[in-house]
PDB file of N, CA and C in Angstrom:
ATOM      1  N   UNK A   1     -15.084  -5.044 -19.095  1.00  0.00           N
ATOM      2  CA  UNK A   1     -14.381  -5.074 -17.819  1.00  0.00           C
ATOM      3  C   UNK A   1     -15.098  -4.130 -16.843  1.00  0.00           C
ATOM      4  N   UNK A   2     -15.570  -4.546 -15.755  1.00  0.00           N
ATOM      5  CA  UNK A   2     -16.295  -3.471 -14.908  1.00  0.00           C
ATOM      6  C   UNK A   2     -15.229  -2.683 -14.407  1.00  0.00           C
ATOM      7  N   UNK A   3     -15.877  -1.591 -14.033  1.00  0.00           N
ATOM      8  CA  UNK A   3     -15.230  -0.402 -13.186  1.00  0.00           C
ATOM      9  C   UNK A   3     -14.407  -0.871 -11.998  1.00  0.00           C
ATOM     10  N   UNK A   4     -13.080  -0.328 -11.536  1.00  0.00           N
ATOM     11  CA  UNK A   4     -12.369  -0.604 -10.132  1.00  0.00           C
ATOM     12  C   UNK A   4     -13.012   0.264  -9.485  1.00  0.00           C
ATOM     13  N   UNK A   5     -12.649  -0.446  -8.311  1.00  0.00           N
ATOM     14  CA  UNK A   5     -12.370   0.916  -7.267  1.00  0.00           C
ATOM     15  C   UNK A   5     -11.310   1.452  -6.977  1.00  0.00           C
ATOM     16  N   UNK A   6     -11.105   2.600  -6.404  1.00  0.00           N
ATOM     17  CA  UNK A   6     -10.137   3.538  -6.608  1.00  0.00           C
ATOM     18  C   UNK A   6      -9.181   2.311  -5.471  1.00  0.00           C
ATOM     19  N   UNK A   7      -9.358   2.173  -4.037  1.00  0.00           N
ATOM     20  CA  UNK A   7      -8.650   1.484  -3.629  1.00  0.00           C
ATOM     21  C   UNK A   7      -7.978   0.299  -4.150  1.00  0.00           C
ATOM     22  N   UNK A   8      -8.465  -0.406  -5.229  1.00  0.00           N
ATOM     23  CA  UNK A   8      -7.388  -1.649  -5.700  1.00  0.00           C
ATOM     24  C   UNK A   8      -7.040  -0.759  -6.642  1.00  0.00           C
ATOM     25  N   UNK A   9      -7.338   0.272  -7.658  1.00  0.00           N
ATOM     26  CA  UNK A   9      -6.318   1.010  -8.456  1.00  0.00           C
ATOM     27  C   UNK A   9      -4.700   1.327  -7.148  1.00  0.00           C
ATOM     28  N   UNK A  10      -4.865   1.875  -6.194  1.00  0.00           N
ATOM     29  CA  UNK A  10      -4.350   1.914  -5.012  1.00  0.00           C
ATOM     30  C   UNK A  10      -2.971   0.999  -4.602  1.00  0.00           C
ATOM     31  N   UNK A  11      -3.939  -0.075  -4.583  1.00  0.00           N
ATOM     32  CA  UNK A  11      -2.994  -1.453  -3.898  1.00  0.00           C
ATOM     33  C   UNK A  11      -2.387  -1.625  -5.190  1.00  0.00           C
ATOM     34  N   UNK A  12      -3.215  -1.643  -6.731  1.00  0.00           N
ATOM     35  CA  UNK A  12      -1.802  -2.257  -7.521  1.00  0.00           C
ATOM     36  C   UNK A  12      -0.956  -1.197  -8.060  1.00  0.00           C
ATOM     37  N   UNK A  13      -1.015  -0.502  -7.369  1.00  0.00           N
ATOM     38  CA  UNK A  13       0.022   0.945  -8.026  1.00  0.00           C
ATOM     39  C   UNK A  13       1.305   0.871  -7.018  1.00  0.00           C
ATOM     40  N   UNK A  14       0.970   0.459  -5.662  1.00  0.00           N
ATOM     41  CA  UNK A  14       1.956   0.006  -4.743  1.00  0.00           C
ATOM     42  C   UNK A  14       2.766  -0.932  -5.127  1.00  0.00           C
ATOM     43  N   UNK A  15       1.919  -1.779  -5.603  1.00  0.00           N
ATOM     44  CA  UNK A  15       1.993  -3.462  -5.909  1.00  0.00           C
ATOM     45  C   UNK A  15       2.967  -3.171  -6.758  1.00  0.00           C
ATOM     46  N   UNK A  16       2.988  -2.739  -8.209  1.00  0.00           N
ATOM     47  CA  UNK A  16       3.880  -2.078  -8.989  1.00  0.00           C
ATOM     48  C   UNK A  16       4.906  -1.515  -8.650  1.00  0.00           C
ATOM     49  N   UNK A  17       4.817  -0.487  -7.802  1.00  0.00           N
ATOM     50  CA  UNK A  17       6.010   0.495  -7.132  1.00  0.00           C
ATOM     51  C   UNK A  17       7.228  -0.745  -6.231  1.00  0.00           C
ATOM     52  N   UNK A  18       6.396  -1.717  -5.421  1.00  0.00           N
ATOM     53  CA  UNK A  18       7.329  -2.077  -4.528  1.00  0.00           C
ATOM     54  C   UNK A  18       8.194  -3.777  -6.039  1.00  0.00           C
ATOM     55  N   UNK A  19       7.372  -3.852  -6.584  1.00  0.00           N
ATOM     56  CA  UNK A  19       8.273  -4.654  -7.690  1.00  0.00           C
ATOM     57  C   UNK A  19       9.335  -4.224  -8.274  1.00  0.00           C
ATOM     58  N   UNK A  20       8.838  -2.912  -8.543  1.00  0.00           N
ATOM     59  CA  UNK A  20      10.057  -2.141  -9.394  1.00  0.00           C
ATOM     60  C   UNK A  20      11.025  -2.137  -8.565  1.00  0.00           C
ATOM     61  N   UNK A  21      11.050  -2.279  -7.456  1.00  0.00           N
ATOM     62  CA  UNK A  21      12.116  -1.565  -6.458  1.00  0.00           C
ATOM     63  C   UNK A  21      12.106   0.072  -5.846  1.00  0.00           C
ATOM     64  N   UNK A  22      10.663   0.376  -6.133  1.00  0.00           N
ATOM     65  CA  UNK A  22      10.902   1.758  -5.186  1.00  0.00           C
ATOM     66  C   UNK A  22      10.751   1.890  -3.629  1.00  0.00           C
ATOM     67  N   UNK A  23      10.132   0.388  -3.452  1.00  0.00           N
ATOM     68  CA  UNK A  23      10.184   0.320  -2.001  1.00  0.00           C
ATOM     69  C   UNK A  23      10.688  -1.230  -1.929  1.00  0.00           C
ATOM     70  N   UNK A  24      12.226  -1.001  -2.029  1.00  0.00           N
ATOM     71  CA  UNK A  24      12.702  -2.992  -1.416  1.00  0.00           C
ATOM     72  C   UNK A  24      12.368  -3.753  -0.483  1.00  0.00           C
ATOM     73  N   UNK A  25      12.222  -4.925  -0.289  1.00  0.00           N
ATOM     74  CA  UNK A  25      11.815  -5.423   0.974  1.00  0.00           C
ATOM     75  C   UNK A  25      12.202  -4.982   2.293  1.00  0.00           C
ATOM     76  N   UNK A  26      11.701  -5.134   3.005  1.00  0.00           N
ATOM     77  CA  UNK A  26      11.672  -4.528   4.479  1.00  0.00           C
ATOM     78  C   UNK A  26      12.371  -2.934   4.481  1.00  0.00           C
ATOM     79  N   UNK A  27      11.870  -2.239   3.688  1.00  0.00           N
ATOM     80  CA  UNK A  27      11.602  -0.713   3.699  1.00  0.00           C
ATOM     81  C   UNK A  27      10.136  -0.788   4.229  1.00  0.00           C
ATOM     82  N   UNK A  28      10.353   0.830   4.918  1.00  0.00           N
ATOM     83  CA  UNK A  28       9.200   1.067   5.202  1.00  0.00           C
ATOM     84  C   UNK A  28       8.153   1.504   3.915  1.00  0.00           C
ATOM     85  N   UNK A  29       6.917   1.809   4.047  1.00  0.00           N
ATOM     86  CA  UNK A  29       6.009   2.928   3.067  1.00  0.00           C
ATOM     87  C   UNK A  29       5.540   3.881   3.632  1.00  0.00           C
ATOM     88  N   UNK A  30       5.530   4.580   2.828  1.00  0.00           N
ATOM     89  CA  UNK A  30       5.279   5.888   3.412  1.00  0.00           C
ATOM     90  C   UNK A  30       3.824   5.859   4.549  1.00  0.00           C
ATOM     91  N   UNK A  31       3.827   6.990   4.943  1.00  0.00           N
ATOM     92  CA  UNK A  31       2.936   6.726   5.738  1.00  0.00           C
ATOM     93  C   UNK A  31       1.030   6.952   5.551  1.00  0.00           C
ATOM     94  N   UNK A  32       0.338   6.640   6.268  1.00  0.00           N
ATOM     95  CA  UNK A  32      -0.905   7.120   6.171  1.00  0.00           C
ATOM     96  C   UNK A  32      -1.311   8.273   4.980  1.00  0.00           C
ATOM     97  N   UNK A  33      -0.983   9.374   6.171  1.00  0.00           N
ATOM     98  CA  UNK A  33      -0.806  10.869   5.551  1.00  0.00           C
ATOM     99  C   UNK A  33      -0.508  11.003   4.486  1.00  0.00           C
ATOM    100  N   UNK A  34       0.762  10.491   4.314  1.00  0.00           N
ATOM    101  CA  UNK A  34       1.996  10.790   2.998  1.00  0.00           C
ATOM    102  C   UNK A  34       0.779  10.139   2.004  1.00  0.00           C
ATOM    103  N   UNK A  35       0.434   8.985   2.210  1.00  0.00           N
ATOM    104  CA  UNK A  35      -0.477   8.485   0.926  1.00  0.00           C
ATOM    105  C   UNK A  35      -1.913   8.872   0.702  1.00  0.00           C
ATOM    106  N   UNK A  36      -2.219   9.432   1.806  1.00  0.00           N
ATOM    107  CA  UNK A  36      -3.287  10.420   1.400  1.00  0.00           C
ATOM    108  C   UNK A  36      -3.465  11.317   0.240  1.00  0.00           C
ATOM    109  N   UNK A  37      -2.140  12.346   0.992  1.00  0.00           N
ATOM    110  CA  UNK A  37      -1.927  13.561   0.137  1.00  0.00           C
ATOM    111  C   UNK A  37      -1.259  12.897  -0.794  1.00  0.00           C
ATOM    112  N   UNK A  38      -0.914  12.071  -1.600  1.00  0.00           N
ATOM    113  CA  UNK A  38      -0.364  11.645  -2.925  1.00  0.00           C
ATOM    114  C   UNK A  38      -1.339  11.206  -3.819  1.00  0.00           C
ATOM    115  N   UNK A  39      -1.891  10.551  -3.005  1.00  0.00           N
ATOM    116  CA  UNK A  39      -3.130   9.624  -4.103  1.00  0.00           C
ATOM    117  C   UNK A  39      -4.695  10.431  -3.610  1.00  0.00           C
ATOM    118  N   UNK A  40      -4.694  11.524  -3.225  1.00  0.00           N
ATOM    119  CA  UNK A  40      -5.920  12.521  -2.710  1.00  0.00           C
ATOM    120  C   UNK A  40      -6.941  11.484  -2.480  1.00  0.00           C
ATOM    121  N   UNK A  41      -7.054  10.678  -1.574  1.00  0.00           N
ATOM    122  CA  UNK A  41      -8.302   9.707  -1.288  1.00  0.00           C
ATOM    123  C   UNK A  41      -8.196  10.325   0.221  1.00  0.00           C
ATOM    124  N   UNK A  42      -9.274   9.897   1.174  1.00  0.00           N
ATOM    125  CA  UNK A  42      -9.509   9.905   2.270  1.00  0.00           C
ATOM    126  C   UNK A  42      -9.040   8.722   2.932  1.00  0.00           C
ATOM    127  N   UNK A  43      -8.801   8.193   3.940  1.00  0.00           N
ATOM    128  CA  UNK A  43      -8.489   7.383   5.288  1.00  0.00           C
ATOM    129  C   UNK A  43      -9.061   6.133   5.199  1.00  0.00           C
ATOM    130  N   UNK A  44     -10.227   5.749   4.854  1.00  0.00           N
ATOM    131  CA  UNK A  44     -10.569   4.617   4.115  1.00  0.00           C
ATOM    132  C   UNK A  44     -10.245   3.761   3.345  1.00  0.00           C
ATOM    133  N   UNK A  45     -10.092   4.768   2.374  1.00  0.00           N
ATOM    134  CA  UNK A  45      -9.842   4.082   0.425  1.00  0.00           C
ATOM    135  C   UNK A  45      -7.687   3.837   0.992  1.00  0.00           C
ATOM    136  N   UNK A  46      -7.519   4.204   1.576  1.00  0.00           N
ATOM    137  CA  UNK A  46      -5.759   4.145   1.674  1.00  0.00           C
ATOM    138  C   UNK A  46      -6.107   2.735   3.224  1.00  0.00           C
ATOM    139  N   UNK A  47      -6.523   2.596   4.084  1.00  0.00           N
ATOM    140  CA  UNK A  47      -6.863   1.645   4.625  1.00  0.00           C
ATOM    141  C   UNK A  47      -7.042   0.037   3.976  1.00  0.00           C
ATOM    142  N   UNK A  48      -8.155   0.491   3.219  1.00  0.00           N
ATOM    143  CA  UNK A  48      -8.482  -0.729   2.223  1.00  0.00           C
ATOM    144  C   UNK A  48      -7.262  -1.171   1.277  1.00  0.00           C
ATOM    145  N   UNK A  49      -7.007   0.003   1.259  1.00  0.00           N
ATOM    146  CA  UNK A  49      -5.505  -0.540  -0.389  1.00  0.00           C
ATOM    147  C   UNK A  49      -4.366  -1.600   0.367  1.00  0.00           C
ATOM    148  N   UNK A  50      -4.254  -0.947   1.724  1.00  0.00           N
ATOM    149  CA  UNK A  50      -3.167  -1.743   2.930  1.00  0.00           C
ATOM    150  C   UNK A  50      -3.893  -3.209   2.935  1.00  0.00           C
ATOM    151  N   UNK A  51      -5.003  -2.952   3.522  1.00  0.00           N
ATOM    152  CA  UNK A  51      -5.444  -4.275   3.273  1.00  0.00           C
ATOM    153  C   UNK A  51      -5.263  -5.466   2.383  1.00  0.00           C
ATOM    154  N   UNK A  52      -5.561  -4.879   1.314  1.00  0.00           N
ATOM    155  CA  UNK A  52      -5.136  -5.687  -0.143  1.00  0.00           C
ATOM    156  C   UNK A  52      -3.866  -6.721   0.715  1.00  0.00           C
ATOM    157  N   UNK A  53      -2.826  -5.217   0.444  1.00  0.00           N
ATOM    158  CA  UNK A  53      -1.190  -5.633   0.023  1.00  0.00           C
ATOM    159  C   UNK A  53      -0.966  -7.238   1.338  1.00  0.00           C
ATOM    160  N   UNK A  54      -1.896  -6.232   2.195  1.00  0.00           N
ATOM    161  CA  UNK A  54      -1.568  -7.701   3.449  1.00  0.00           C
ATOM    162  C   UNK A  54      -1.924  -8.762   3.187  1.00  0.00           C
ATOM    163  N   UNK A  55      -3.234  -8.999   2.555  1.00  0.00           N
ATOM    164  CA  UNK A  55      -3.763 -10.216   2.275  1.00  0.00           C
ATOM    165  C   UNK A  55      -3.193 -11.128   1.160  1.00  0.00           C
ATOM    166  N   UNK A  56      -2.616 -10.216   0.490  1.00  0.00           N
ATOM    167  CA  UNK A  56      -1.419 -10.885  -0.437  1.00  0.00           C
ATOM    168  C   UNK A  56      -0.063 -10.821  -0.322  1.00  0.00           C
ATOM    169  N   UNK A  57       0.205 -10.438   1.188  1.00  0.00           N
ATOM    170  CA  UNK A  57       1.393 -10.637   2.009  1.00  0.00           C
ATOM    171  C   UNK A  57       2.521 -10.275   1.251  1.00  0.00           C
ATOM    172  N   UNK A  58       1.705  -8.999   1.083  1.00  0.00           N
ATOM    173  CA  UNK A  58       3.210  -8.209   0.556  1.00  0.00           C
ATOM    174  C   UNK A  58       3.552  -7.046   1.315  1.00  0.00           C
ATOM    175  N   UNK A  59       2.807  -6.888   2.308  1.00  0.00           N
ATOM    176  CA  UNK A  59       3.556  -6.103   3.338  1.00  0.00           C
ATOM    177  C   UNK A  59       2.850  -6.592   4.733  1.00  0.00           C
ATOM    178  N   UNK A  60       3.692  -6.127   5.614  1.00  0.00           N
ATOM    179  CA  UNK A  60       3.505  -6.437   6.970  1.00  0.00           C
ATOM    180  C   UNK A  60       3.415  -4.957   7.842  1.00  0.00           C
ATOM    181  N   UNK A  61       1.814  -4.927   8.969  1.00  0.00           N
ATOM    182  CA  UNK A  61       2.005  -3.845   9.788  1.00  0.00           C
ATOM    183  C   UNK A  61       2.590  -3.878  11.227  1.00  0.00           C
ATOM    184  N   UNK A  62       3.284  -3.561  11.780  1.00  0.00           N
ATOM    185  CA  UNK A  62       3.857  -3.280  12.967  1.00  0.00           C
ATOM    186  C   UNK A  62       2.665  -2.047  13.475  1.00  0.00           C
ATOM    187  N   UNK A  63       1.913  -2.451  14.598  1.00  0.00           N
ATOM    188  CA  UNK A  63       1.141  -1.221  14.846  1.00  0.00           C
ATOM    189  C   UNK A  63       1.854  -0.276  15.754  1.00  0.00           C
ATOM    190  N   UNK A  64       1.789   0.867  15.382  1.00  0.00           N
ATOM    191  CA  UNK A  64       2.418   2.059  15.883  1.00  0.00           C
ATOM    192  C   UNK A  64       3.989   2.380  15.647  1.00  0.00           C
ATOM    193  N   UNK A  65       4.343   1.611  14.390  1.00  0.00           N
ATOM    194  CA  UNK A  65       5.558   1.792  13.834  1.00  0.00           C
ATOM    195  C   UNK A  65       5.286   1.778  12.382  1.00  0.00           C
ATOM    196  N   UNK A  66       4.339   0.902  12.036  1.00  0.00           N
ATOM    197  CA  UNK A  66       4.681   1.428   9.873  1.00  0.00           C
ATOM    198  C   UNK A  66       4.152   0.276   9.377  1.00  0.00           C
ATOM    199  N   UNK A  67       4.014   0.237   7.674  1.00  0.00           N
ATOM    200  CA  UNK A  67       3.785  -0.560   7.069  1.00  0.00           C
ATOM    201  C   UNK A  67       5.064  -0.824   6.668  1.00  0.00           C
ATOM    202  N   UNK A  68       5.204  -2.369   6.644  1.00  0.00           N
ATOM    203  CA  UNK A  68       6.941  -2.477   5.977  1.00  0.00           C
ATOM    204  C   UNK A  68       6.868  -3.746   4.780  1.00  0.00           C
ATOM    205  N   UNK A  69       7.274  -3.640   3.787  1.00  0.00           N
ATOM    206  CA  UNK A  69       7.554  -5.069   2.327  1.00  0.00           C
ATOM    207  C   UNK A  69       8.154  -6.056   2.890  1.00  0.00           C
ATOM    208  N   UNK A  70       7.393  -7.202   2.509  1.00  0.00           N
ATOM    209  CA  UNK A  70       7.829  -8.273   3.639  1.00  0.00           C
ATOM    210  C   UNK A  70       8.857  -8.700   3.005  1.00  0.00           C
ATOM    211  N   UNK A  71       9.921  -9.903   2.993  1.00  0.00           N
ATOM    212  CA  UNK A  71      10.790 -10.260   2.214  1.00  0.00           C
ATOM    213  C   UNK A  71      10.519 -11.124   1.579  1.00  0.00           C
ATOM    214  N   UNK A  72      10.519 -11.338   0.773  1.00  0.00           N
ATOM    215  CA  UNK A  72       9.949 -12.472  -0.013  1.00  0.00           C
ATOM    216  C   UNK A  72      11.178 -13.611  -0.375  1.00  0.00           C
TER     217      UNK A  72
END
């Protein structure tokens, strides 16, 4: 199995979190920052992970208000 990158380790740890129910649909996620300092990556690697979740439309961004779990 080749190596991940830290960013999809990232997206499926979310991916995980918002299944379980730690973030229900249309909750927000925490923010930028907040997931910085949690998962110690830089601005990029937490960029890219968002990315993921969007492209598999599991969350939606509102710019200048948040990332939010779409409803499924």
């Amino acid at each position: 199995m080749p190596p991940r990158y830290r960013y999809e380790e990232i997206a499926d740890d979310l991916q995980k979190r918002i299944a379980a129910g730690e973030f229900p649909p249309g909750s927000r996620l925490p923010s930028r920052r907040e997931l910085i300092a949690h998962y110690e990556v830089t601005e990029p690697v937490i960029d890219r992970a968002m990315q993921i979740l969007r492209v598999k439309e599991i969350t939606e961004t509102l710019p200048g208000v948040g990332v939010f779990v779409r409803e499924q």
